[in-house]
Protein backbone atom coordinates (compact mmCIF):
# COMPACT_ATOMS: atom_id res chain seq x y z
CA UNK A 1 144.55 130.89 130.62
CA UNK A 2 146.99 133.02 132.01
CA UNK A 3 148.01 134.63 135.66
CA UNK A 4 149.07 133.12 139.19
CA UNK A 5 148.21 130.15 138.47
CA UNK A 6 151.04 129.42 136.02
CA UNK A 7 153.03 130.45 138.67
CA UNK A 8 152.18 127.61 141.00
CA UNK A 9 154.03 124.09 140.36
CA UNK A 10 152.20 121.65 139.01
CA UNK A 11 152.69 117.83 139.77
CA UNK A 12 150.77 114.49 140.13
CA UNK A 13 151.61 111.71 142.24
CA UNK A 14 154.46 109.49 141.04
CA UNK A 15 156.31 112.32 138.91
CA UNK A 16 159.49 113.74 139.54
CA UNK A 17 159.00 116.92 138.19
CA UNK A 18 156.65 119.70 138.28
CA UNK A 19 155.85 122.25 136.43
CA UNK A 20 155.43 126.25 136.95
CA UNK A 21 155.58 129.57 134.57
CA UNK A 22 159.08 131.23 134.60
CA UNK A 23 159.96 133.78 137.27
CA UNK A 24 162.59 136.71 137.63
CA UNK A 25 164.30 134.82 140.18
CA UNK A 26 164.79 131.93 138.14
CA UNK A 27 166.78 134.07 134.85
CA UNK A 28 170.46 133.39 136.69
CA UNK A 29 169.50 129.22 136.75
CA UNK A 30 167.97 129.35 133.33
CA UNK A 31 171.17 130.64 131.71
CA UNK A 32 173.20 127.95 133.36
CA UNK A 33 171.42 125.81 132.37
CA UNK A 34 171.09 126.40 128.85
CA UNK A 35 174.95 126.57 128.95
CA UNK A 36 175.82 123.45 130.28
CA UNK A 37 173.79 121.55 127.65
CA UNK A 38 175.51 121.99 124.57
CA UNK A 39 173.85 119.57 123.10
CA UNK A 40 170.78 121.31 122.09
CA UNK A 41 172.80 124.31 120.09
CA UNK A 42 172.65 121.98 117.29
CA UNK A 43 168.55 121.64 117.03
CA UNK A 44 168.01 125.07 118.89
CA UNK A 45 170.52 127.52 119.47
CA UNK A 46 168.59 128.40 123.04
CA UNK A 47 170.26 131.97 124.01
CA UNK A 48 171.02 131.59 127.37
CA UNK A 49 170.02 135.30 128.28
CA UNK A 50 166.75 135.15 126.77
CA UNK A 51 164.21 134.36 130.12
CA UNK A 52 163.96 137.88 130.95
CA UNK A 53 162.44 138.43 127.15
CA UNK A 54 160.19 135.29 127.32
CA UNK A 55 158.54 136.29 130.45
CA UNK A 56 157.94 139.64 128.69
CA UNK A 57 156.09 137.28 126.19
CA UNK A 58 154.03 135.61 127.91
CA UNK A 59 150.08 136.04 126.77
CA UNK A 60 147.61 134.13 125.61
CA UNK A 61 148.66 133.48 123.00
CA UNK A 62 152.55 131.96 123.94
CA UNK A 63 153.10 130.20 127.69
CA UNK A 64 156.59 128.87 128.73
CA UNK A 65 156.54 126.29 131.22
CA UNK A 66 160.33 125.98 133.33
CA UNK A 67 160.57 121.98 134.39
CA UNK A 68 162.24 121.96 137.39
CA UNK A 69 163.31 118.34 139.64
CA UNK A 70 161.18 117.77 142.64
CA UNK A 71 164.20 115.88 144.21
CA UNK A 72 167.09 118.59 143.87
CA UNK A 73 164.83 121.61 142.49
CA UNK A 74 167.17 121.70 139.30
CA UNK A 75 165.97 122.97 135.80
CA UNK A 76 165.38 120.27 133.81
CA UNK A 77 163.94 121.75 131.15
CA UNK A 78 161.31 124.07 129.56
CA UNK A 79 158.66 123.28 127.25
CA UNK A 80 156.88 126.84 125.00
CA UNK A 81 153.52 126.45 123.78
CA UNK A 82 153.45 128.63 121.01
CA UNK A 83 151.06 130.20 118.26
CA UNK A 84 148.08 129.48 120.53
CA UNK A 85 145.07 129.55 118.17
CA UNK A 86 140.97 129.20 119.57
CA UNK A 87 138.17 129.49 117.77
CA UNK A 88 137.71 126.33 115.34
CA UNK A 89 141.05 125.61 114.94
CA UNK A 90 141.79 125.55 118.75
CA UNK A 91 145.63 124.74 118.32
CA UNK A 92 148.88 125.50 119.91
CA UNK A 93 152.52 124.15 118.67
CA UNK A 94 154.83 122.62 121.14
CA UNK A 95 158.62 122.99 121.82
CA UNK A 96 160.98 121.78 124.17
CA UNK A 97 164.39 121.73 125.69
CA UNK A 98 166.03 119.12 128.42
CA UNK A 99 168.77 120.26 130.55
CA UNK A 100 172.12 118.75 131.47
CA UNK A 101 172.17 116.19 133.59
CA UNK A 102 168.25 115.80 133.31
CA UNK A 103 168.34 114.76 129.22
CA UNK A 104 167.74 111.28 128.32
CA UNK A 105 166.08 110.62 132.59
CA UNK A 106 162.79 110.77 131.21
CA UNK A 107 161.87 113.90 132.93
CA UNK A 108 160.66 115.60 129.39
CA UNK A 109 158.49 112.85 129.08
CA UNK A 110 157.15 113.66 132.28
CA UNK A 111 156.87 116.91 131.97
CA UNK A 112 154.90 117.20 128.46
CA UNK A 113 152.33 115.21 130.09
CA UNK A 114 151.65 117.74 132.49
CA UNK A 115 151.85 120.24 129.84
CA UNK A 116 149.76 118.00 127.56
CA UNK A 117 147.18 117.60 130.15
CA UNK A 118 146.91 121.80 130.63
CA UNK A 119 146.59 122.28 127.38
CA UNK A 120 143.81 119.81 127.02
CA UNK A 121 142.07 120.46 129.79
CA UNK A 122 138.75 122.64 129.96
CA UNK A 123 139.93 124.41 133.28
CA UNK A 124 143.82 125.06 131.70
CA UNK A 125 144.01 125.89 128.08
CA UNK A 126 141.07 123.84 126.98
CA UNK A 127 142.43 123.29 123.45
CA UNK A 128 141.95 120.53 120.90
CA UNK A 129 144.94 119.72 118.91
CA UNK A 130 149.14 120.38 119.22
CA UNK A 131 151.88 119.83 116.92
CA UNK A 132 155.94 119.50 117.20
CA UNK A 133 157.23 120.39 114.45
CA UNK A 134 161.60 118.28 114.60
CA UNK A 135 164.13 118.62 112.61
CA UNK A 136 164.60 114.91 110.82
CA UNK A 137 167.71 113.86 112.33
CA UNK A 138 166.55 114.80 115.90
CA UNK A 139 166.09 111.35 116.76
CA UNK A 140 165.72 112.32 120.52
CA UNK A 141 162.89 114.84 120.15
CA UNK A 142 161.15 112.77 117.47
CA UNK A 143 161.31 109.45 119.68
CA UNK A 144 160.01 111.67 122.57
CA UNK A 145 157.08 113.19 120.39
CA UNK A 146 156.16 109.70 119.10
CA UNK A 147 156.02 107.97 123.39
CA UNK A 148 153.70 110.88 123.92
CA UNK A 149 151.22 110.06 121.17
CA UNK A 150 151.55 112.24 118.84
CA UNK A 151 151.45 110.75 115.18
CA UNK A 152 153.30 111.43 111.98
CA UNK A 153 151.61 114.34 109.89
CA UNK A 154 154.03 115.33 107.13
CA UNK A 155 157.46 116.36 105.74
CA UNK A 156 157.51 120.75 105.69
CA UNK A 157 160.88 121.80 103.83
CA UNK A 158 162.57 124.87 104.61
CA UNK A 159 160.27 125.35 107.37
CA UNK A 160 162.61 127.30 110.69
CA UNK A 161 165.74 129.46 110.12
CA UNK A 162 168.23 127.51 112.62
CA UNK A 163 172.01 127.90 112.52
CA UNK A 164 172.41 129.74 109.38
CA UNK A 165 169.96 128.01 107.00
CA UNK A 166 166.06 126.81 106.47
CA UNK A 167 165.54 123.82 108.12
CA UNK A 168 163.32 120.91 107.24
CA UNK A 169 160.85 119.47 109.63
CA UNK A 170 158.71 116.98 110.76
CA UNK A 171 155.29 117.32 111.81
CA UNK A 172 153.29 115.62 114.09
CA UNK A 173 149.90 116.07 116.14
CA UNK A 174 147.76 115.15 118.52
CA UNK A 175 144.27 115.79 119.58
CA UNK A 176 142.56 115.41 122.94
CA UNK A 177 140.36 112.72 121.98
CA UNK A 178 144.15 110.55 121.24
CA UNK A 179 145.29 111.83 124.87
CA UNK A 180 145.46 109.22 127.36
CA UNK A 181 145.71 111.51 130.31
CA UNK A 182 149.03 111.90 132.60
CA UNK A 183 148.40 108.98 134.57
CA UNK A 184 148.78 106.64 132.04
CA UNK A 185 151.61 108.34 130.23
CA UNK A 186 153.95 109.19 133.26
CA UNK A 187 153.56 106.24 135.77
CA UNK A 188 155.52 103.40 135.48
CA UNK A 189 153.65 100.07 133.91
């Protein structure tokens, strides 16, 4: 699941982003990134030095994907898949982040496809099932979550420390037999 080639970039026709594992070379862009988008401090406080410890991270177990712009080569974003279970439970958790001026382009949409369709696929992470857990008045993330398939689970209070207090979330979930593929999901109608 792991290795060179989550350092390749990943596309499909029609998208306008691909994307890769984080590098060294990409830490400076990263924190400038996180930065300039103050508006995700309020959902997740994203330290804007912290690329050098997620690459440290990275196992089977946890995978960061950057989401960079095929047009300008810009980070857009980055999506972790976290708490990577196999066995019967084959499960990972999903979490995201788009960057200023990328937010609200549709490029996270985008993106999780590609992400969705790695971790879904035998030959990438070959898992079954993955959950995003949002905060309830992240109407952004939740509306983003819901486009992608994913389907209301539950209410979990007090679930992530964020800003200084237990935060409630909601869950939802998807499984690869809901997945339409990235086709479908990315391409315009």
């Amino acid at each position: 699941m792991t290795g060179a080639m989550d350092q390749e970039l990943y596309t499909v026709p029609g998208c306008r982003v691909g994307i890769r594992g984080p590098l060294e070379s990409d830490v400076a862009a990263s924190a400038e990134a996180i930065r300039r988008s103050e508006h995700i401090a309020r959902w997740n406080p994203s330290d804007p030095d912290d690329l050098p410890d997620l690459i440290g991270r990275q196992s089977d177990n946890f995978r960061t994907f950057l989401v960079l712009d095929l047009a300008d080569r810009g980070l857009a974003g980055r999506v972790n898949v976290s708490n990577i279970v196999r066995s019967r439970f084959s499960n990972a958790t999903l979490g995201y982040d788009a960057y200023t001026p990328y937010a609200g382009t549709g490029r996270m949409t985008e993106a999780l496809a590609l992400v969705i369709d790695r971790v879904f696929a035998a030959d990438g992470f070959g898992l079954h099932r993955l959950e995003i857990n949002v905060q309830p008045g992240n109407e952004a993330s939740i509306a983003l979550a819901r486009r992608m398939g994913f389907r209301y689970e539950g209410f979990t209070p007090r679930m992530l420390f964020i800003n200084d207090a237990w935060r409630d979330h909601e869950r939802f979930a998807l499984t690869a037999e809901e997945w339409p593929g990235a086709e479908k999901a990315i391409l315009p109608s």
